[in-house]
Protein backbone atom coordinates (compact mmCIF):
# COMPACT_ATOMS: atom_id res chain seq x y z
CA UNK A 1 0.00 0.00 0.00
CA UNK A 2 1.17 3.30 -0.69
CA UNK A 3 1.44 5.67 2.00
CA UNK A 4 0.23 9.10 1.66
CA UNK A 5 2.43 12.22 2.18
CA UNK A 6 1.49 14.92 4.68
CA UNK A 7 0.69 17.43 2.20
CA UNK A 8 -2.30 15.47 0.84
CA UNK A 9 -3.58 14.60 4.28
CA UNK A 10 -4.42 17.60 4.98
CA UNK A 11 -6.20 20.07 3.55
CA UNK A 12 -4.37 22.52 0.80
CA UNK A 13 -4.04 25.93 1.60
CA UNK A 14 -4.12 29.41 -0.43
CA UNK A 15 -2.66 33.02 0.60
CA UNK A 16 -4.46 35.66 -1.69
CA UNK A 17 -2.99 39.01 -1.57
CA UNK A 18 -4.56 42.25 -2.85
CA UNK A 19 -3.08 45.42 -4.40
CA UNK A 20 -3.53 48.64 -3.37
CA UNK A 21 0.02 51.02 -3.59
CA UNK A 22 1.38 52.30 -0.41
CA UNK A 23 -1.74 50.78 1.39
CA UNK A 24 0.53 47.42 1.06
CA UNK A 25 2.17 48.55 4.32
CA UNK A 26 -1.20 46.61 6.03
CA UNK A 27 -0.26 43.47 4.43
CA UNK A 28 3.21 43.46 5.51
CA UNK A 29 1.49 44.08 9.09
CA UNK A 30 -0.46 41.44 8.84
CA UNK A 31 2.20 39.18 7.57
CA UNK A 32 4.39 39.71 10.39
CA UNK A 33 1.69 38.60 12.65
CA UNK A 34 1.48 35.34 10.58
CA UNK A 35 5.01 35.10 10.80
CA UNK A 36 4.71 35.77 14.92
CA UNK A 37 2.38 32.96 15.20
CA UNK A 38 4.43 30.43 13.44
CA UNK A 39 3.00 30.85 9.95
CA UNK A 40 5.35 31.63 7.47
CA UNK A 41 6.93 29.92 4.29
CA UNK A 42 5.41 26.52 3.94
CA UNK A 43 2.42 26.70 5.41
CA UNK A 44 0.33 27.86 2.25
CA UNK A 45 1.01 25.78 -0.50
CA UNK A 46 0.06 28.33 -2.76
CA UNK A 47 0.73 32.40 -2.79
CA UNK A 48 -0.78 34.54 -5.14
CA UNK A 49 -0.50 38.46 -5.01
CA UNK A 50 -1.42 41.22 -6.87
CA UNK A 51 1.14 44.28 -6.99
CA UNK A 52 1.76 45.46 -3.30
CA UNK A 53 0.76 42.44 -2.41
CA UNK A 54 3.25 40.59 -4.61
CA UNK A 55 6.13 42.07 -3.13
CA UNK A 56 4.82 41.45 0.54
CA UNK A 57 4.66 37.92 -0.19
CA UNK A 58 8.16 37.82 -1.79
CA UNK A 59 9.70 38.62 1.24
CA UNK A 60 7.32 36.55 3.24
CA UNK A 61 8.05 33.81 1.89
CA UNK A 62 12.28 34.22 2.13
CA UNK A 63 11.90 34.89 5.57
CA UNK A 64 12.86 38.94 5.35
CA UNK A 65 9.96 40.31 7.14
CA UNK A 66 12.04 43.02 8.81
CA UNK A 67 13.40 43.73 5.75
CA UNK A 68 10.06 44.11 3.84
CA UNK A 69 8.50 46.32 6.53
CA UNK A 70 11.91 48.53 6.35
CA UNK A 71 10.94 49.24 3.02
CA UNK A 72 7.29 50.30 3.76
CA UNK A 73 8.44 52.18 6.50
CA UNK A 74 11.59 53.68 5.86
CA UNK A 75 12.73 53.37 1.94
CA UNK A 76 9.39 53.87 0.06
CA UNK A 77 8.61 57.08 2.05
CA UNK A 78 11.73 58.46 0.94
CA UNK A 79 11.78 58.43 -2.99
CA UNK A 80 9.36 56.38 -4.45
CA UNK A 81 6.39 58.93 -5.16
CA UNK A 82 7.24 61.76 -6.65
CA UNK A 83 5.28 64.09 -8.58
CA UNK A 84 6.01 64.74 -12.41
CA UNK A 85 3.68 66.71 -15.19
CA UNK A 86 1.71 67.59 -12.29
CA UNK A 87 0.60 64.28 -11.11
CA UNK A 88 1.97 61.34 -9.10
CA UNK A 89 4.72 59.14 -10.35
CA UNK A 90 5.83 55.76 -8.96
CA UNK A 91 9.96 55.92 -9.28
CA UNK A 92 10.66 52.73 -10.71
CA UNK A 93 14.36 52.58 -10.93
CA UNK A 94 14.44 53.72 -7.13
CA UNK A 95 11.85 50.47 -6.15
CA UNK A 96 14.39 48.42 -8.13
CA UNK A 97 17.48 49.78 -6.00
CA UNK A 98 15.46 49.17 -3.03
CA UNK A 99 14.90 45.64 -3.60
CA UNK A 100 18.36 44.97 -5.48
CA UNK A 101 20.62 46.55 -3.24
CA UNK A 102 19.41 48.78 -0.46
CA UNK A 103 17.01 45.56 1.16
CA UNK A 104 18.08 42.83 -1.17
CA UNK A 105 15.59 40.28 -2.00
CA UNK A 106 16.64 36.57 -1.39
CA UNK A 107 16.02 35.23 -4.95
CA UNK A 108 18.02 31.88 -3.68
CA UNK A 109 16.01 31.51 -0.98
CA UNK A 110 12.39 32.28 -3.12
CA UNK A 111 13.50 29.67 -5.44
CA UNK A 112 13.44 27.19 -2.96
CA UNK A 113 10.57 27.91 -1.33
CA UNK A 114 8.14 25.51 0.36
CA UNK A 115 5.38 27.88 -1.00
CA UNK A 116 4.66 28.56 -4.78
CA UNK A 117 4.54 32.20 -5.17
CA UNK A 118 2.13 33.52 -8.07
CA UNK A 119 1.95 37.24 -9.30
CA UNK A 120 -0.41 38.51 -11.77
CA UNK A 121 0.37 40.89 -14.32
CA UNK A 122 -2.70 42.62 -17.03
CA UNK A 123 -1.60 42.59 -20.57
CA UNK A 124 -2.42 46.47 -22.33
CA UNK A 125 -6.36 45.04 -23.55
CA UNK A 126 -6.63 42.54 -21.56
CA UNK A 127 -9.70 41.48 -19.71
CA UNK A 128 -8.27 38.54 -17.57
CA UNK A 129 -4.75 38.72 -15.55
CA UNK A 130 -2.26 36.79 -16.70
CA UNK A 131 -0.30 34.86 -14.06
CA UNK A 132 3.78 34.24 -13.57
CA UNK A 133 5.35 31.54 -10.99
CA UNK A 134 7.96 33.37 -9.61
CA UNK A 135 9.19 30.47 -7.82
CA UNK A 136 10.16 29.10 -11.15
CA UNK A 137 10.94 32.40 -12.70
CA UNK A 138 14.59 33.28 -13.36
CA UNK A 139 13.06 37.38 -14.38
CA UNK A 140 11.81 38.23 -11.13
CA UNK A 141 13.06 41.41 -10.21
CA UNK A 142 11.86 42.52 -13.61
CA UNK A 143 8.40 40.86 -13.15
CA UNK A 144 7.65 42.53 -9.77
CA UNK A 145 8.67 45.65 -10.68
CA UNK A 146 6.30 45.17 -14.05
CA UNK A 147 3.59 44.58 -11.26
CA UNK A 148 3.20 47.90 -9.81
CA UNK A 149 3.60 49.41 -13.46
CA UNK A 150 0.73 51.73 -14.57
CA UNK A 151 0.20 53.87 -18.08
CA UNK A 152 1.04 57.67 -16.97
CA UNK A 153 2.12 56.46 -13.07
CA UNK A 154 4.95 55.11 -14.53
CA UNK A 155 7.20 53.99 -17.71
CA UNK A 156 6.84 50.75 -19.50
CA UNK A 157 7.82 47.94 -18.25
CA UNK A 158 8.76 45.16 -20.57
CA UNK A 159 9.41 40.78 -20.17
CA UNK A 160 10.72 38.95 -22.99
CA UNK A 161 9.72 41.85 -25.70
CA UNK A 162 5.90 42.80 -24.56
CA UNK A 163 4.72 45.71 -21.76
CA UNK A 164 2.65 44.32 -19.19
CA UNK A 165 0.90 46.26 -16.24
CA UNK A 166 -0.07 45.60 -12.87
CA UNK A 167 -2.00 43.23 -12.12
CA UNK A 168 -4.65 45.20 -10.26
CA UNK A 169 -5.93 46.45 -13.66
CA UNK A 170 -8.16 42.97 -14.56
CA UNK A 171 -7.21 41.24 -10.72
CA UNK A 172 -7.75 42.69 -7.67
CA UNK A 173 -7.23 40.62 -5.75
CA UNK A 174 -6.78 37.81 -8.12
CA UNK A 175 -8.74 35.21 -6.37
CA UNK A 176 -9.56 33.94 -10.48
CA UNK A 177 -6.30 32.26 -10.39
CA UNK A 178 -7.20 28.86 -12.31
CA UNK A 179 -5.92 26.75 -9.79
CA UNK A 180 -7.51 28.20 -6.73
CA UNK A 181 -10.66 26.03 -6.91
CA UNK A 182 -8.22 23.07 -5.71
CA UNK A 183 -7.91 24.55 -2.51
CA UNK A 184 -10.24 23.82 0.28
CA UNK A 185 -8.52 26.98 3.10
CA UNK A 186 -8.31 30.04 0.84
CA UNK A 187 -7.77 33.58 3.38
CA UNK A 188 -7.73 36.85 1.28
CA UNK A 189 -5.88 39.68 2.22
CA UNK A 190 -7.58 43.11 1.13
CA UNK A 191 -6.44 46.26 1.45
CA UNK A 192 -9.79 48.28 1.66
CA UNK A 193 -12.80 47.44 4.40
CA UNK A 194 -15.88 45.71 3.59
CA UNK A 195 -18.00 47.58 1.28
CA UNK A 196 -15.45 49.65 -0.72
CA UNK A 197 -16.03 49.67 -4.56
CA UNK A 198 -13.89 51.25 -7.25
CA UNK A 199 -15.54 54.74 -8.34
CA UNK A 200 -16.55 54.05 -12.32
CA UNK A 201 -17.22 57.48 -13.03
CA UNK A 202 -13.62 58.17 -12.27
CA UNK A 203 -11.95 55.66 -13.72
CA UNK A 204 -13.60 56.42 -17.30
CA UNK A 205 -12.90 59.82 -17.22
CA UNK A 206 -9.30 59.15 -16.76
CA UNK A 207 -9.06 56.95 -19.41
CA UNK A 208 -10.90 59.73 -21.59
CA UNK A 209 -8.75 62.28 -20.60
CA UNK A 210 -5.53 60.93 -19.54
CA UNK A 211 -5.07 58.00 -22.51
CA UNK A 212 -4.47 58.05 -25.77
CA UNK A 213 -3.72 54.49 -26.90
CA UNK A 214 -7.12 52.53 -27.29
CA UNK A 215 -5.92 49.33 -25.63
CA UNK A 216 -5.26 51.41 -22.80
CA UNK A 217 -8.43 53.19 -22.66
CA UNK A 218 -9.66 50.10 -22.61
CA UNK A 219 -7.69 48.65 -20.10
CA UNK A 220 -8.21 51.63 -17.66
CA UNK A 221 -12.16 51.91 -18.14
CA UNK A 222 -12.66 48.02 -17.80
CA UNK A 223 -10.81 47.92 -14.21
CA UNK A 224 -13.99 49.07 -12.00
CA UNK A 225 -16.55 46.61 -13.58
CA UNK A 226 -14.01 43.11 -13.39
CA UNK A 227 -12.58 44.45 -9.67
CA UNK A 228 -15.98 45.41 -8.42
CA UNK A 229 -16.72 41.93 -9.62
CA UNK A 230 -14.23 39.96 -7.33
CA UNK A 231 -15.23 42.01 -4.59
CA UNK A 232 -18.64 41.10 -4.85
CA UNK A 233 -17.54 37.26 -5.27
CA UNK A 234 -15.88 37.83 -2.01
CA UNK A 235 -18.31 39.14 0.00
CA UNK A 236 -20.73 36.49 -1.02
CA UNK A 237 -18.81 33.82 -1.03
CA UNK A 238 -18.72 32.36 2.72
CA UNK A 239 -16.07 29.80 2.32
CA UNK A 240 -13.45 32.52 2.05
CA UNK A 241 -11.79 33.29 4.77
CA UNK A 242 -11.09 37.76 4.50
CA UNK A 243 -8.61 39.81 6.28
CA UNK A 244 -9.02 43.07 5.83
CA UNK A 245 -9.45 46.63 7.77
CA UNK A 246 -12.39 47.99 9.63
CA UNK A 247 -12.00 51.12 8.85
CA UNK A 248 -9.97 52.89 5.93
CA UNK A 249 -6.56 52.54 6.83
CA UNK A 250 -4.68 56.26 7.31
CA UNK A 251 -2.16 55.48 5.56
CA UNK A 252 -4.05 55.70 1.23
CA UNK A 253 -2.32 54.45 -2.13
CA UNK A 254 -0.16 57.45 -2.27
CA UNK A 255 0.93 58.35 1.19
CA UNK A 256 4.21 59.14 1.79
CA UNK A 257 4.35 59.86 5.45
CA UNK A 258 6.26 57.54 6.97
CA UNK A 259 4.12 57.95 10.47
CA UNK A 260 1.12 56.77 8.43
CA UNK A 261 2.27 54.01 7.04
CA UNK A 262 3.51 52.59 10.31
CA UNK A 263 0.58 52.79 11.56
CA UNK A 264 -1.32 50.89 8.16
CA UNK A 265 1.64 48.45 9.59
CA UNK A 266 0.92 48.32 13.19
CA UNK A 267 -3.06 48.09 12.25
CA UNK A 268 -1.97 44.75 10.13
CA UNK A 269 -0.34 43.10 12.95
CA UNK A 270 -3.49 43.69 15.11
CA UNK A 271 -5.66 42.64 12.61
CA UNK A 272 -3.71 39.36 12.21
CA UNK A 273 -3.56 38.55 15.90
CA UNK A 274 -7.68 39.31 16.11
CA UNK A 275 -8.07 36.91 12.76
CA UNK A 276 -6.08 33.88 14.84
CA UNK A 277 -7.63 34.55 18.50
CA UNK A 278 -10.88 33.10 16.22
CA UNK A 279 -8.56 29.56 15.54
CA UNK A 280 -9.41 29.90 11.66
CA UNK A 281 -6.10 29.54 10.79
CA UNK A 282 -4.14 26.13 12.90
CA UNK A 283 -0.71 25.36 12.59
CA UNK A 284 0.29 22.12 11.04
């Protein structure tokens, strides 16, 4: 007889991480108090983040939590939003230095990973994400970085020949990850409390005004109606198992005060603790 391995004795778990720009900082909170009650790498089998969320699970899963909230806390604040043609710009090159050299991520250490790690990316048109393993990725600076890319916040960002955008665009969260209805435990990490929508009037208008390029119009309009979507999945759906904030957090998508975003953080580690006082989530 053949004997069955762990992993398939138990249940198979899912970590699905939202977007949402500086308001990341939460779910790097709430990570940490996964990672202060013994969950960390290994314990979901599979990871799959949008944007923000993305890179909080990339150094989740390599064991550099301090390092990850450094960057929320100290290094973002610093010099990745700045303002150009009188709007916001995301710095690009300086998120790359950050995670290259000033709070290197552990690519050796996110290849081997217990956990598979899954980020989703929008083609320019697109009306479904389109997913990358990084744990099997040998681009994944390059793909992360093409995760938090947006037409006007920021310049192109380009894998093997063809721009992609984040993934926040056509999956936000991306809980329509294909493989995600082979997992019995799935917990969702949002950004926003219950009840937030994306604003459709606003989102049209600046893809009317802002946009040129029809694909991206298209792109741009399209995002309330598919992420509205999910969120309504979500809130139905009673076999998911949501962390998210009460309240907005203080800390929004473009906040560059560092005091705010430790307290998004602080507010994530709370939230975390409160979510396993209610034993939904067991160690192995």
């Amino acid at each position: 007889m053949v004997k069955k391995s762990a992993k398939s004795l138990r249940e198979k778990r899912a970590l699905i991480c939202d977007g949402g720009g500086m308001q990341g900082s939460f779910m790097a909170g709430v990570l940490k108090g996964f990672v202060e009650n013994d969950i960390k790498d290994g314990y979901f089998d599979l990871c799959v983040g949008t944007s923000a969320g993305a890179f909080c699970l990339a150094y989740f899963l390599t064991g550099q939590i301090k390092e990850g909230l450094r960057i929320w806390e100290k290094h973002l604040p610093k010099g990745f939003i700045v303002w150009k043609n009188f709007h916001p710009y995301y710095d690009l090159d300086y998120l790359r230095k950050v995670i290259t050299k000033i709070e290197p991520l552990n690519l050796k250490k996110l290849k081997n990973a217990k956990s598979q790690l899954v980020v989703s990316l929008t083609k320019p048109g697109a009306s479904k994400a389109y997913f990358i393993d990084l744990t099997k990725s040998d681009n994944v600076i390059d793909t992360l970085i093409a995760s938090v890319s947006a037409p006007i916040l920021t310049k192109d960002v380009c894998l093997n020949g063809e721009v992609y955008y984040d993934g926040g665009f056509t999956a936000q969260p991306p809980i329509n990850h294909p493989e995600l209805k082979n997992y019995l435990t799935k917990v969702v990490l949002l950004t926003y409390p219950k009840g937030y929508r994306l604003k459709n009037w606003a989102w049209e208008l600046g893809s009317k005004v802002l946009l040129k390029e029809p694909k991206l119009k298209k792109m741009v309009a399209m995002t309330p109606r598919l992420c509205n979507g999910i969120l309504n999945k979500i809130e139905k759906d009673k076999n998911l198992l949501v962390i998210q904030p009460e309240f907005v957090l203080p800390g929004d998508w473009l906040e560059k005060d560092a005091s705010k975003l430790s307290k998004n953080v602080k507010i994530g580690i709370e939230t975390a603790k409160d979510f396993m006082k209610n034993g939904k989530l067991k160690l192995i």
